[in-house]
PDB file of N, CA and C in Angstrom:
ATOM      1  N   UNK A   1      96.159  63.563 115.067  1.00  0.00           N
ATOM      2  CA  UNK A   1      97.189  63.727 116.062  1.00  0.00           C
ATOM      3  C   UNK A   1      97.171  62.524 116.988  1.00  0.00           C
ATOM      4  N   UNK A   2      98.133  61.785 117.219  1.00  0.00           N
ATOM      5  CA  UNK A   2      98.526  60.957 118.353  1.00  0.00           C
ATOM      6  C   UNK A   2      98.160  61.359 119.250  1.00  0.00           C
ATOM      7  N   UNK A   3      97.456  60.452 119.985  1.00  0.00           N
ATOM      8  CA  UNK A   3      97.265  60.834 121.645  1.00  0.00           C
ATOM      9  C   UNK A   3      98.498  60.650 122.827  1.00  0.00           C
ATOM     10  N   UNK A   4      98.040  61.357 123.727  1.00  0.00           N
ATOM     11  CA  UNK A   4      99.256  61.498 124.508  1.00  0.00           C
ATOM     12  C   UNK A   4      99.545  60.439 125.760  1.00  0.00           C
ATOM     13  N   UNK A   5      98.084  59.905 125.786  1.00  0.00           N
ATOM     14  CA  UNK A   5      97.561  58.767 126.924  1.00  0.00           C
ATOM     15  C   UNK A   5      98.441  57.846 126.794  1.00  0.00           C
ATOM     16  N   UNK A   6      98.993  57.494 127.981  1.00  0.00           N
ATOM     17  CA  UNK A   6      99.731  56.709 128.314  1.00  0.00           C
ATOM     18  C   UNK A   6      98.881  55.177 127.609  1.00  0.00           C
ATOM     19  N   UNK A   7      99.186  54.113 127.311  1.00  0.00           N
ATOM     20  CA  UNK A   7      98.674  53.011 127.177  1.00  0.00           C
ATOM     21  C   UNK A   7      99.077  51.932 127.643  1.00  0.00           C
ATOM     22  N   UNK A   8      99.177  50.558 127.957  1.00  0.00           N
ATOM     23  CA  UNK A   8      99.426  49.425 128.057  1.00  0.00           C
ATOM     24  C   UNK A   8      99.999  49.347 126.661  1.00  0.00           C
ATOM     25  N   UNK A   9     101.181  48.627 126.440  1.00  0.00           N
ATOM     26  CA  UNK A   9     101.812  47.644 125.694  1.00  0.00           C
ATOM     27  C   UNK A   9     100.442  46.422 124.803  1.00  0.00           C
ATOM     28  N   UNK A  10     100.095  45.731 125.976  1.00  0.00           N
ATOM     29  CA  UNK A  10      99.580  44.486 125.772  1.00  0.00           C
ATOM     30  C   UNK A  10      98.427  44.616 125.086  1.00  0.00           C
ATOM     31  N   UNK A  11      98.472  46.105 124.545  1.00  0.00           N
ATOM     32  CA  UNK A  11      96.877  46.194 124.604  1.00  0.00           C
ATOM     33  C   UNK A  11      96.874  46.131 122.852  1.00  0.00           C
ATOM     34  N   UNK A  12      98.029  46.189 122.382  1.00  0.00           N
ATOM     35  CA  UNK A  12      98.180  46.391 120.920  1.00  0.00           C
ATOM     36  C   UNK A  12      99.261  44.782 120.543  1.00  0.00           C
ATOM     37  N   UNK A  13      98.805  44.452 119.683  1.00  0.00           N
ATOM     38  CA  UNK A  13      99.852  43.487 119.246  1.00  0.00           C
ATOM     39  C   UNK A  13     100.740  43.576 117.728  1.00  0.00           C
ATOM     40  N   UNK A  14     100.390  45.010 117.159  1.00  0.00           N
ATOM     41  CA  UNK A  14     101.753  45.040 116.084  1.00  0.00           C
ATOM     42  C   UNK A  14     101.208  46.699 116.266  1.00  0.00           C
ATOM     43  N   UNK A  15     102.250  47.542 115.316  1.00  0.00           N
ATOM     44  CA  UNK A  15     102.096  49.071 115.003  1.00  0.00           C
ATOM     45  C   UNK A  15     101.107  49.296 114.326  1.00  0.00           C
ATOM     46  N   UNK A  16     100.679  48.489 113.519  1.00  0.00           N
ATOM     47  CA  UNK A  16      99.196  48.748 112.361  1.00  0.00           C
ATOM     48  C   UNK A  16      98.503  48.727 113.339  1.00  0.00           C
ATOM     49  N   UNK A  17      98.581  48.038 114.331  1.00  0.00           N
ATOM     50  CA  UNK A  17      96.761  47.886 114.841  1.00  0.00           C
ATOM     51  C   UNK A  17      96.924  49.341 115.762  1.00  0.00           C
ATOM     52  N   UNK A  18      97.780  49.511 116.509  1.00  0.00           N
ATOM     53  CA  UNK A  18      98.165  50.755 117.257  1.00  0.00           C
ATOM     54  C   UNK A  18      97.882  51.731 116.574  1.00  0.00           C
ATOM     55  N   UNK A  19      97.784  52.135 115.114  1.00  0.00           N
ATOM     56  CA  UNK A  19      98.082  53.214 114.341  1.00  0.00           C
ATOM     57  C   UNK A  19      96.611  53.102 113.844  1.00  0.00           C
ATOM     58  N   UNK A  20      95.768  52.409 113.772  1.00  0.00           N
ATOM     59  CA  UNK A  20      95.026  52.128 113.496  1.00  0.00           C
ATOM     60  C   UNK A  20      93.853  52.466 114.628  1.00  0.00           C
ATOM     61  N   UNK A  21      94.323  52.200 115.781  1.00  0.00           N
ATOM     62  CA  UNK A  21      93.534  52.557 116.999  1.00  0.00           C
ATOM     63  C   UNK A  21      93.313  54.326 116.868  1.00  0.00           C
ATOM     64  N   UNK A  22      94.603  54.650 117.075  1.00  0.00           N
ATOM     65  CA  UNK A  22      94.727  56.105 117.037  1.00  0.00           C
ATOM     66  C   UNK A  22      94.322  56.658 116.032  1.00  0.00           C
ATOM     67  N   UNK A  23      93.928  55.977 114.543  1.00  0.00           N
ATOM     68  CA  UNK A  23      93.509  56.930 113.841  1.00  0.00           C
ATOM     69  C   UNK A  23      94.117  57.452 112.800  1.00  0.00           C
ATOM     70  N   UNK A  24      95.466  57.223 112.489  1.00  0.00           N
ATOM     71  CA  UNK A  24      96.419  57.970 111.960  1.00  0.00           C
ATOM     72  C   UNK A  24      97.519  56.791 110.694  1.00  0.00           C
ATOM     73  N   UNK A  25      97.137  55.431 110.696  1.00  0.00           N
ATOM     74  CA  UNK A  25      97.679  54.252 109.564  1.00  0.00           C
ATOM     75  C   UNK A  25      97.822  54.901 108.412  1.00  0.00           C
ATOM     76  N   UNK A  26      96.267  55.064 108.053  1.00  0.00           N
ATOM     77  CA  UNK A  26      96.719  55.939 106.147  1.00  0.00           C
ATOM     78  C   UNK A  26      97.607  56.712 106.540  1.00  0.00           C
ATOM     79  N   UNK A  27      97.334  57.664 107.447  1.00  0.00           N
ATOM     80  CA  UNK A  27      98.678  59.006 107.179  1.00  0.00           C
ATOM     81  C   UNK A  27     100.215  58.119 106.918  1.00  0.00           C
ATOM     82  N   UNK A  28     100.424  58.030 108.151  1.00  0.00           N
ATOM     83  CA  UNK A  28     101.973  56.824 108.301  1.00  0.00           C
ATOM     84  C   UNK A  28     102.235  56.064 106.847  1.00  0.00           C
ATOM     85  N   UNK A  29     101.036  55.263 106.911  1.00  0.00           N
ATOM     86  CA  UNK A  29     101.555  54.745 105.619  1.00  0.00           C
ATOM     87  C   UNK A  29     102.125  55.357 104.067  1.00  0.00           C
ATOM     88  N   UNK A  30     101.220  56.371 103.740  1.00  0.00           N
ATOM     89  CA  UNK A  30     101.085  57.309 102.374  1.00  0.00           C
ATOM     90  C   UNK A  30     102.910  57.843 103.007  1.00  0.00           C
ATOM     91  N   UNK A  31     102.956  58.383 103.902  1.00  0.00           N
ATOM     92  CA  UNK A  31     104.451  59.220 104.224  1.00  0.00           C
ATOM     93  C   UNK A  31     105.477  58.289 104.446  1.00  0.00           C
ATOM     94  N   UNK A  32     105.231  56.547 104.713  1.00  0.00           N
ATOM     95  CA  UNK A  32     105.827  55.870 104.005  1.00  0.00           C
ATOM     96  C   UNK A  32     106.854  55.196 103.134  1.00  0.00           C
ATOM     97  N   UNK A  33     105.742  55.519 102.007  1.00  0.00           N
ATOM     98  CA  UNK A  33     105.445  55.176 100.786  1.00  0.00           C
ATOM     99  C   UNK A  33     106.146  56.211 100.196  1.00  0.00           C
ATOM    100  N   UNK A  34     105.991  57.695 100.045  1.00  0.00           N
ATOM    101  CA  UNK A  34     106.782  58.663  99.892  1.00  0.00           C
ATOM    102  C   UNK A  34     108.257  58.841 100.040  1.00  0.00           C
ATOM    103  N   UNK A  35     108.316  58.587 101.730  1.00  0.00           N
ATOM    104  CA  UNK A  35     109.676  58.450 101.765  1.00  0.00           C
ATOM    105  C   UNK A  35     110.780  57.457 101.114  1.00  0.00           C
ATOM    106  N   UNK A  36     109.863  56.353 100.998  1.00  0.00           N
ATOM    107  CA  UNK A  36     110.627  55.114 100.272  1.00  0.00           C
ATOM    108  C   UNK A  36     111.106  55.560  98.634  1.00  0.00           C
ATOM    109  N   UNK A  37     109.479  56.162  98.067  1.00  0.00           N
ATOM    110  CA  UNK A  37     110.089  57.161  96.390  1.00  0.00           C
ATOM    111  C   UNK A  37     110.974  57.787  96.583  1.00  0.00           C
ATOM    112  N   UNK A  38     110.917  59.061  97.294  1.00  0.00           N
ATOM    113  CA  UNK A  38     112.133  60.385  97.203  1.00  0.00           C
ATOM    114  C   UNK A  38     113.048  58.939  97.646  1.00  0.00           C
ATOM    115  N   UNK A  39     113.851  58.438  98.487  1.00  0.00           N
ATOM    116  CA  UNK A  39     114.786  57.503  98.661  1.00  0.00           C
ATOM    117  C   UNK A  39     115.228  56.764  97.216  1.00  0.00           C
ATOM    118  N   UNK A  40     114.532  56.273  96.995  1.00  0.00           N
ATOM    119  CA  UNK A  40     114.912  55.520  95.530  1.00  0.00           C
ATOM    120  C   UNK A  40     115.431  56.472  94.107  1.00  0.00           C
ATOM    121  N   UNK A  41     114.660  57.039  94.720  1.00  0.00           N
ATOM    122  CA  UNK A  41     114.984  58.332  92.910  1.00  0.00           C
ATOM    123  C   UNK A  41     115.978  59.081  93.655  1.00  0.00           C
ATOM    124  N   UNK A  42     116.487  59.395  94.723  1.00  0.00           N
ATOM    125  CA  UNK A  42     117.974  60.210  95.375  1.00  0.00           C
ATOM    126  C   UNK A  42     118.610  59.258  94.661  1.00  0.00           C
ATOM    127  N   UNK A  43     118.848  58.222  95.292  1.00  0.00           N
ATOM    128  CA  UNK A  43     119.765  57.133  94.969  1.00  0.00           C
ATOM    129  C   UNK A  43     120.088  56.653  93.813  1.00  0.00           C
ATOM    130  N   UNK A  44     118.915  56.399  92.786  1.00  0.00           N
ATOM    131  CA  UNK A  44     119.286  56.581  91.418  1.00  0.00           C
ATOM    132  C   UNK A  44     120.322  58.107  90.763  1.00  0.00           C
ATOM    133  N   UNK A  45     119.664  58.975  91.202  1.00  0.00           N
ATOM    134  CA  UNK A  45     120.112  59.948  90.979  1.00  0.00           C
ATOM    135  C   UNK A  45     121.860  60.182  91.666  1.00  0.00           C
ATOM    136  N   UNK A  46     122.072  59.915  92.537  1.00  0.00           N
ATOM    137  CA  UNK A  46     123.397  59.888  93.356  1.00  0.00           C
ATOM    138  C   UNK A  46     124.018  58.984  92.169  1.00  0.00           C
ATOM    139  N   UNK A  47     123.883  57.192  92.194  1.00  0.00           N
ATOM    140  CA  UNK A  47     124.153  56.320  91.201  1.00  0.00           C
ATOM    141  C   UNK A  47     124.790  56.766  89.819  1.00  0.00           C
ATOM    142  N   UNK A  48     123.885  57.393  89.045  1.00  0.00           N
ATOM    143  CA  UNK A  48     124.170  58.382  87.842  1.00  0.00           C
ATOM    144  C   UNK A  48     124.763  59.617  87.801  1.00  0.00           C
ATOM    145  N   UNK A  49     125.436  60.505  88.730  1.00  0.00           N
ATOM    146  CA  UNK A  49     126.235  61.430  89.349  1.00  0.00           C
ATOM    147  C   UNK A  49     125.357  62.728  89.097  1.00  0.00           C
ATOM    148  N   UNK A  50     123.985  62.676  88.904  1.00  0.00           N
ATOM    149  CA  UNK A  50     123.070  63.427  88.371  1.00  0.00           C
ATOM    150  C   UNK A  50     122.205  64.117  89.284  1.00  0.00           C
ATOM    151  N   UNK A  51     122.632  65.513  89.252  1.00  0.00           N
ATOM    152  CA  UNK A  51     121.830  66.277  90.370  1.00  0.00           C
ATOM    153  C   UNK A  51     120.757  67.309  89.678  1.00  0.00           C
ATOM    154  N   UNK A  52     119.905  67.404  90.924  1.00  0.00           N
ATOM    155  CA  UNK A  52     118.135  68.046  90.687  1.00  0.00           C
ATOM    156  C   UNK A  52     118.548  69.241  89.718  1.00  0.00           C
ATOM    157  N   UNK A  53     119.357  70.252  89.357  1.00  0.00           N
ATOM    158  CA  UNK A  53     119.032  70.433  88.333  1.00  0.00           C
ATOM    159  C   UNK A  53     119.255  70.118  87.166  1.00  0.00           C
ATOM    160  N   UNK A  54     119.926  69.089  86.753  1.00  0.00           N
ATOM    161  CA  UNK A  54     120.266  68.399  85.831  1.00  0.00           C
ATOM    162  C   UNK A  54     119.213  67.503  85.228  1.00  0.00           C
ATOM    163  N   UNK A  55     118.344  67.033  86.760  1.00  0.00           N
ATOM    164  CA  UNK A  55     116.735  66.278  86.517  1.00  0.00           C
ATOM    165  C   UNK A  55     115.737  66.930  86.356  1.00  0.00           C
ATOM    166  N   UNK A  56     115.583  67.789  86.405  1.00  0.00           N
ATOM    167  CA  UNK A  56     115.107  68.975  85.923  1.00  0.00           C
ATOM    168  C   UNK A  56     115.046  69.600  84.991  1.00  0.00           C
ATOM    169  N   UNK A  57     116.157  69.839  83.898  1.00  0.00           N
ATOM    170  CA  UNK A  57     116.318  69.977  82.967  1.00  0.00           C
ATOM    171  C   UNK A  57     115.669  69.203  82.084  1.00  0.00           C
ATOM    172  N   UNK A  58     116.321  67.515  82.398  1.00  0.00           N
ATOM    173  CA  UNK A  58     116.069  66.871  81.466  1.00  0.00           C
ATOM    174  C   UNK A  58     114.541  66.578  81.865  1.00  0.00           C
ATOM    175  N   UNK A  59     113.297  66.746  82.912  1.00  0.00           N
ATOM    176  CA  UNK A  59     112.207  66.665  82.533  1.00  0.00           C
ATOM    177  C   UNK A  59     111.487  67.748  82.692  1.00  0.00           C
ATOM    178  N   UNK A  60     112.087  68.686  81.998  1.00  0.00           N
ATOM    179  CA  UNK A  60     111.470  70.111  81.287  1.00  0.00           C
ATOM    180  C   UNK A  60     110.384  71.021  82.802  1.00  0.00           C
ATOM    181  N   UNK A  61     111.235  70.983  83.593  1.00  0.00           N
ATOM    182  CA  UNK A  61     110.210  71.663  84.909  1.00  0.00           C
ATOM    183  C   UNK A  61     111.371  72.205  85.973  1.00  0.00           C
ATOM    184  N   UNK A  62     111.221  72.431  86.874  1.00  0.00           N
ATOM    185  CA  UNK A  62     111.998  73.324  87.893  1.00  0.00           C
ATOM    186  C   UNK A  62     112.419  72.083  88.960  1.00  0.00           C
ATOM    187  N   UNK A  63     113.815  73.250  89.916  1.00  0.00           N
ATOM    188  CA  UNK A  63     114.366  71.966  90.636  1.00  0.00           C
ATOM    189  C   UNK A  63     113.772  72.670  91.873  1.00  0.00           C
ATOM    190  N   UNK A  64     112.978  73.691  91.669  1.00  0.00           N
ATOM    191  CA  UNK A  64     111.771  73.439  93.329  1.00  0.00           C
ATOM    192  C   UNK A  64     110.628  72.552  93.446  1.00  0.00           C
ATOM    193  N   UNK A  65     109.841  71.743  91.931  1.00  0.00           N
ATOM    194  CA  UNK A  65     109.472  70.732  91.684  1.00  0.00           C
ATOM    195  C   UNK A  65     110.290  69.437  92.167  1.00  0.00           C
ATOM    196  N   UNK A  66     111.426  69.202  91.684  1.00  0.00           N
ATOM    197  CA  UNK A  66     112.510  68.065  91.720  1.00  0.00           C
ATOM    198  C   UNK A  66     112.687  68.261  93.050  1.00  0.00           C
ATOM    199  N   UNK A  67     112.884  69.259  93.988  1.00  0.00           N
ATOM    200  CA  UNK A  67     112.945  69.145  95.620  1.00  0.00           C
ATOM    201  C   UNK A  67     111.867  68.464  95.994  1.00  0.00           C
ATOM    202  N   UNK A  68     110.485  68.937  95.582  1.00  0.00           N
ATOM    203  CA  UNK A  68     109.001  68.539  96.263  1.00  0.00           C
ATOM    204  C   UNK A  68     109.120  66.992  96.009  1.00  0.00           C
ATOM    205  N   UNK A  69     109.929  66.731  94.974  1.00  0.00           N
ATOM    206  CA  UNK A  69     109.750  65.279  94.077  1.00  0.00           C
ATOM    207  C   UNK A  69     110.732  64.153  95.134  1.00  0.00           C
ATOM    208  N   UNK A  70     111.606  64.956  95.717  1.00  0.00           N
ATOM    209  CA  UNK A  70     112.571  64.290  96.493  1.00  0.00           C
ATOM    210  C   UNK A  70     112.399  64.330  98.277  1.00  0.00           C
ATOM    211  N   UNK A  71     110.873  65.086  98.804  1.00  0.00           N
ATOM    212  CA  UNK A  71     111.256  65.739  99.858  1.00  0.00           C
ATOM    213  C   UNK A  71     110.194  64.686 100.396  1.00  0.00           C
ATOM    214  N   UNK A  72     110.389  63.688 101.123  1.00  0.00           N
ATOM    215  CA  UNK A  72     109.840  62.895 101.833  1.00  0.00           C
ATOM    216  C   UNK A  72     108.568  63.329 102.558  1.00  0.00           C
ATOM    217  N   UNK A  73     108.272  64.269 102.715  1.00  0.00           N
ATOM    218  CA  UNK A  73     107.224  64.711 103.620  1.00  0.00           C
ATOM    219  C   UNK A  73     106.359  65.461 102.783  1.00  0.00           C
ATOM    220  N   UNK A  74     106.720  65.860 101.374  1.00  0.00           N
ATOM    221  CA  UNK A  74     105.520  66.508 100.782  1.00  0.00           C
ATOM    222  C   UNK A  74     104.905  65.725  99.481  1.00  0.00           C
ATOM    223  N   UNK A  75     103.520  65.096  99.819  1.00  0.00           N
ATOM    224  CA  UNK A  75     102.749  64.562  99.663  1.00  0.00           C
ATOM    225  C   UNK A  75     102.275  64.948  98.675  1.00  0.00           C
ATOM    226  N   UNK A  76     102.351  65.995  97.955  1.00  0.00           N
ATOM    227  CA  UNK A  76     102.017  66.714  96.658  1.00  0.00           C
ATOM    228  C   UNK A  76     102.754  66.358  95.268  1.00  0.00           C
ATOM    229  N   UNK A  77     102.756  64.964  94.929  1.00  0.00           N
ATOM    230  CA  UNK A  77     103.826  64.611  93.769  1.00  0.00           C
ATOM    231  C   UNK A  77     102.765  63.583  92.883  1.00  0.00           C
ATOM    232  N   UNK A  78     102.602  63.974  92.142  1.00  0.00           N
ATOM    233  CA  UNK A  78     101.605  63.235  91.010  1.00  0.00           C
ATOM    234  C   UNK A  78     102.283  61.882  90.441  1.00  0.00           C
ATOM    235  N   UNK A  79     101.450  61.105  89.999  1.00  0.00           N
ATOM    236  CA  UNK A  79     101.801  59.629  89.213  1.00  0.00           C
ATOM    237  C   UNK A  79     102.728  59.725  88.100  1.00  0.00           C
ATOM    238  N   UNK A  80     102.316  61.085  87.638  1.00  0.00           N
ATOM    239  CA  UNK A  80     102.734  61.319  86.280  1.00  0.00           C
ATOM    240  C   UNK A  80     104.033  61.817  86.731  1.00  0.00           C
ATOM    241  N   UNK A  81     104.811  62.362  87.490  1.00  0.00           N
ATOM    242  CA  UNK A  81     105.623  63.278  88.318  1.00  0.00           C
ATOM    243  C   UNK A  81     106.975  61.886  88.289  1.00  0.00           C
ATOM    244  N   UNK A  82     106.101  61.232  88.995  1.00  0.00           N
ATOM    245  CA  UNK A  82     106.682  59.637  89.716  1.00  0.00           C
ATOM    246  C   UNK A  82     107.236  59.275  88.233  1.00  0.00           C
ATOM    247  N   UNK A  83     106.715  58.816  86.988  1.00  0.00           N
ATOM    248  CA  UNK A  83     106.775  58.246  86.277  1.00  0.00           C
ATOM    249  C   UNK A  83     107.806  59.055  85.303  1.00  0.00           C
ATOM    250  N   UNK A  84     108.226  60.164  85.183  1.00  0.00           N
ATOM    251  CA  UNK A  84     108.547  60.949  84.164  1.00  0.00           C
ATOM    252  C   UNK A  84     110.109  60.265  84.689  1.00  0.00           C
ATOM    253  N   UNK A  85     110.250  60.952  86.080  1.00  0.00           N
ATOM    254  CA  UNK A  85     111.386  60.995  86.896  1.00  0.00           C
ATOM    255  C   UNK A  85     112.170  59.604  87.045  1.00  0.00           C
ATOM    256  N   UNK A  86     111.159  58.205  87.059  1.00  0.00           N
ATOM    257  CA  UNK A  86     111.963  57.166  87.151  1.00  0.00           C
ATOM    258  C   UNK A  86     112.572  56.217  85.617  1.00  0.00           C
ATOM    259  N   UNK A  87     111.567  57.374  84.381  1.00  0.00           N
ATOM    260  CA  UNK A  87     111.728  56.832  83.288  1.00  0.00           C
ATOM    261  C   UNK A  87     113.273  57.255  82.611  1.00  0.00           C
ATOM    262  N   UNK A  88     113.305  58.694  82.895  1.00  0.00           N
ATOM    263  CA  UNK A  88     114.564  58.964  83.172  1.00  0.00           C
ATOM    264  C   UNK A  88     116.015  59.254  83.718  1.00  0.00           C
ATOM    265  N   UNK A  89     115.386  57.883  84.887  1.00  0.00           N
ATOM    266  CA  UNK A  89     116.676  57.614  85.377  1.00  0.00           C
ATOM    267  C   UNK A  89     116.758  55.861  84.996  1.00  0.00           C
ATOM    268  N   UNK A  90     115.858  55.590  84.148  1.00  0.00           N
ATOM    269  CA  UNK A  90     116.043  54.413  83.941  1.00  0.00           C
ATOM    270  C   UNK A  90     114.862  53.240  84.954  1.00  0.00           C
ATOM    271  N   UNK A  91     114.648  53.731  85.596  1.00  0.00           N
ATOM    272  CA  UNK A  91     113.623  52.945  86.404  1.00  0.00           C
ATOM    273  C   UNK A  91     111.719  53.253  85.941  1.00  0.00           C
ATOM    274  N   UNK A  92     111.288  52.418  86.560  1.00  0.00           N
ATOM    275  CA  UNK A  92     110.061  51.820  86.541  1.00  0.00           C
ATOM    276  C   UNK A  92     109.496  52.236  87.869  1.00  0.00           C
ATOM    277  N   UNK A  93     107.930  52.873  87.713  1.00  0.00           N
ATOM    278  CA  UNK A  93     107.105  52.933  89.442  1.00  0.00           C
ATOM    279  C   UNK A  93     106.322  51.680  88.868  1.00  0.00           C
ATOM    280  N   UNK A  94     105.945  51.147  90.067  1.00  0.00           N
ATOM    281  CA  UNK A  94     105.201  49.698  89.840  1.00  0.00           C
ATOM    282  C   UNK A  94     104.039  49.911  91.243  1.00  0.00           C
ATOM    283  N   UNK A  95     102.572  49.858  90.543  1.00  0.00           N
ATOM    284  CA  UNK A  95     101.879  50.080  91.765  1.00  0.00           C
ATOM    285  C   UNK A  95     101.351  48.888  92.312  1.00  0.00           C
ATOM    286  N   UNK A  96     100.633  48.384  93.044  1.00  0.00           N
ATOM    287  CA  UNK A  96     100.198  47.105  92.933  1.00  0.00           C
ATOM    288  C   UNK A  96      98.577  47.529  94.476  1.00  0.00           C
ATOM    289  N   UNK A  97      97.644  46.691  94.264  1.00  0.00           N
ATOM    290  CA  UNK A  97      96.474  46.638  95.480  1.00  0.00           C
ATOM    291  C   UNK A  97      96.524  45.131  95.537  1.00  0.00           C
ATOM    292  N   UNK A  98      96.461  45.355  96.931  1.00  0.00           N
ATOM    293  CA  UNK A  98      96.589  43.854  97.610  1.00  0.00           C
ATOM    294  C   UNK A  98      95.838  43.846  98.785  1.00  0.00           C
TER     295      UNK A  98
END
């Protein structure tokens, strides 16, 4: 949880280090990262006039899965999940450590 303490500005010089102070970077980041997937696979999906149960269908599972798969905030979506979903919309997940 974010603290509520007022702070100085000066005392941080970007949001990582701030988020980082507080404790809370991985979280932010992973939810992210998430939001950026569900975003990309909507949009493919919008693109192709192709809605969750139609993506669903075609990768043999439910469109309360395909919601979780699209819902920015739930963190519960496997590699394999990621990969099924962008193979059949034509896209690629690409991971990378840096």
């Amino acid at each position: 949880m974010v603290s509520t303490t007022l702070r100085n500005p000066e005392d941080f010089t970007t949001l990582d280090s701030f988020l980082e102070e507080e404790g809370v970077r991985d979280t932010f980041q992973a939810v992210a990262i998430k939001e950026v997937l569900a975003w990309q696979i909507g949009q493919a999906m919008k693109d192709q006039g192709l809605s969750r149960k139609r993506l669903a269908e075609r990768m043999g599972t439910s469109r309360s899965q395909i919601s979780r798969l699209l819902d920015p905030t739930d963190g519960n979506v496997t590699l394999v999940t990621l990969q099924r979903a962008a193979e059949l919309l034509g896209r690629k997940v690409r991971l990378e450590l840096m």
